[in-house]
Protein backbone atom coordinates (compact mmCIF):
# COMPACT_ATOMS: atom_id res chain seq x y z
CA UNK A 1 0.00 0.00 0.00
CA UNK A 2 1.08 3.57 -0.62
CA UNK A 3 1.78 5.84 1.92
CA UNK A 4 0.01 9.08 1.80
CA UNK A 5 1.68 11.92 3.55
CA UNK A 6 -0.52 13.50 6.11
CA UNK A 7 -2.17 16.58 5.27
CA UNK A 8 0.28 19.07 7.41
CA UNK A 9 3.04 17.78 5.73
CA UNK A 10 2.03 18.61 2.11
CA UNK A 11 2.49 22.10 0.67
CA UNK A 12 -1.26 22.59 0.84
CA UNK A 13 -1.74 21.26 4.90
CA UNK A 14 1.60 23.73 5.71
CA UNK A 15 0.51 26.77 4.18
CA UNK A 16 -3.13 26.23 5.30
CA UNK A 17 -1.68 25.63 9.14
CA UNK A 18 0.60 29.06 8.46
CA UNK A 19 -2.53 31.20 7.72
CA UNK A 20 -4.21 29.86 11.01
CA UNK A 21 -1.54 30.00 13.14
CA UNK A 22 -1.11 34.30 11.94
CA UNK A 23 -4.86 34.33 12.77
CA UNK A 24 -7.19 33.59 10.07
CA UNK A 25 -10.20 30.74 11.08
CA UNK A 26 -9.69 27.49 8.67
CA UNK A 27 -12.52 28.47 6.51
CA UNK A 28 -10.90 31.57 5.58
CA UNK A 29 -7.47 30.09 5.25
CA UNK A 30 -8.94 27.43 3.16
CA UNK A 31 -10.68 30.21 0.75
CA UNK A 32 -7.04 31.76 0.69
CA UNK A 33 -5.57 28.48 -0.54
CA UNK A 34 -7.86 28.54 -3.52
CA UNK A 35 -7.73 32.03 -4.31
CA UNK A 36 -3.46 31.04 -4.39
CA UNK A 37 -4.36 27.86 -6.60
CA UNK A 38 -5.90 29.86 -9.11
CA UNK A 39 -3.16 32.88 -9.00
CA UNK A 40 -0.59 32.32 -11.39
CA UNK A 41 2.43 32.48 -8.94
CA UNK A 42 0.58 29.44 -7.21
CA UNK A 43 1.32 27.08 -10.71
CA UNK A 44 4.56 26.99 -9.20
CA UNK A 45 3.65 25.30 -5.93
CA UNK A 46 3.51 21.81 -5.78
CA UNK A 47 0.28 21.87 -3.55
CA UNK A 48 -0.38 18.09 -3.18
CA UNK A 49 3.14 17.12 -2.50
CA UNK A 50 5.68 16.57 0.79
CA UNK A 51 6.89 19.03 1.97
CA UNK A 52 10.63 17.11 2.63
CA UNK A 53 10.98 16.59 -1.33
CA UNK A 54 11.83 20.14 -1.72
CA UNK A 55 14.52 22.73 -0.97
CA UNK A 56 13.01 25.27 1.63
CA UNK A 57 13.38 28.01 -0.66
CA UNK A 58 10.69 26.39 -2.41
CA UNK A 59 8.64 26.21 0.95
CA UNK A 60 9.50 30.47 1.15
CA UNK A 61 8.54 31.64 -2.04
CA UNK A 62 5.22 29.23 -1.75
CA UNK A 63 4.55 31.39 1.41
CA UNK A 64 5.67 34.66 -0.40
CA UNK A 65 2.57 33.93 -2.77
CA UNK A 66 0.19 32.89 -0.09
CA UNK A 67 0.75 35.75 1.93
CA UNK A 68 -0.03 38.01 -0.96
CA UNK A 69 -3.15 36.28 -1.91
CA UNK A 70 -3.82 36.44 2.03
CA UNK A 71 -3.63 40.24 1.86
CA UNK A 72 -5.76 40.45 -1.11
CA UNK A 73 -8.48 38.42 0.50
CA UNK A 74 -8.60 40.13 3.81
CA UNK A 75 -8.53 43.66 1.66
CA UNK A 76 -11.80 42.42 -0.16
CA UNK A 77 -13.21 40.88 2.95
CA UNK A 78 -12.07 41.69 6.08
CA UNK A 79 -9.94 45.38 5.57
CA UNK A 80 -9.50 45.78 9.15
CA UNK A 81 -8.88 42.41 10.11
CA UNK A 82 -6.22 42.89 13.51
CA UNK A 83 -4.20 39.77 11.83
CA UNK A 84 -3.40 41.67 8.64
CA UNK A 85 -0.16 42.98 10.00
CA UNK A 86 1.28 39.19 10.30
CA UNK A 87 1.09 39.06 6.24
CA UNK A 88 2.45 41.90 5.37
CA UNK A 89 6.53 41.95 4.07
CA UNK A 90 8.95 43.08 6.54
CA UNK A 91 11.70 45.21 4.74
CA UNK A 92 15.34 43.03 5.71
């Protein structure tokens, strides 16, 4: 039998547990994921696949797109949101 990597461990289960854990609810994390799916900067992400088969550059720029499309969604839904400071980019 195959294993199946648990959900937290794919790209998907990670970036959906990042957006909860900087204070969206699931259901609005999960609406985030899509709204990255369908971006064009989310072709790049390997959503469905383990996490440990990739560099974790590949892991930072998937968040660097997610985080966008999380701004974008709590702009359109949610503009004063007290979690929208945890997806903005800090200048290094």
């Amino acid at each position: 039998m195959a294993h199946t990597p648990d959900h937290a461990s794919t790209f998907e289960g990670h970036l959906t547990e990042n957006l909860v854990q900087c204070g969206m609810f699931d259901r609005q994390a999960k609406e985030v994921i899509e709204k990255a799916k369908a971006d064009p900067a989310g072709d790049m992400i390997p959503w469905s696949s383990p996490l440990d088969g990739y560099p974790e550059m590949v892991t930072e720029m998937a968040w660097i797109v997610v985080k966008d499309n999380a701004l974008k969604w709590i702009d359109a839904n949610l503009p004063k949101a007290w979690h929208r400071p945890m997806f903005e980019s800090k200048p290094v």
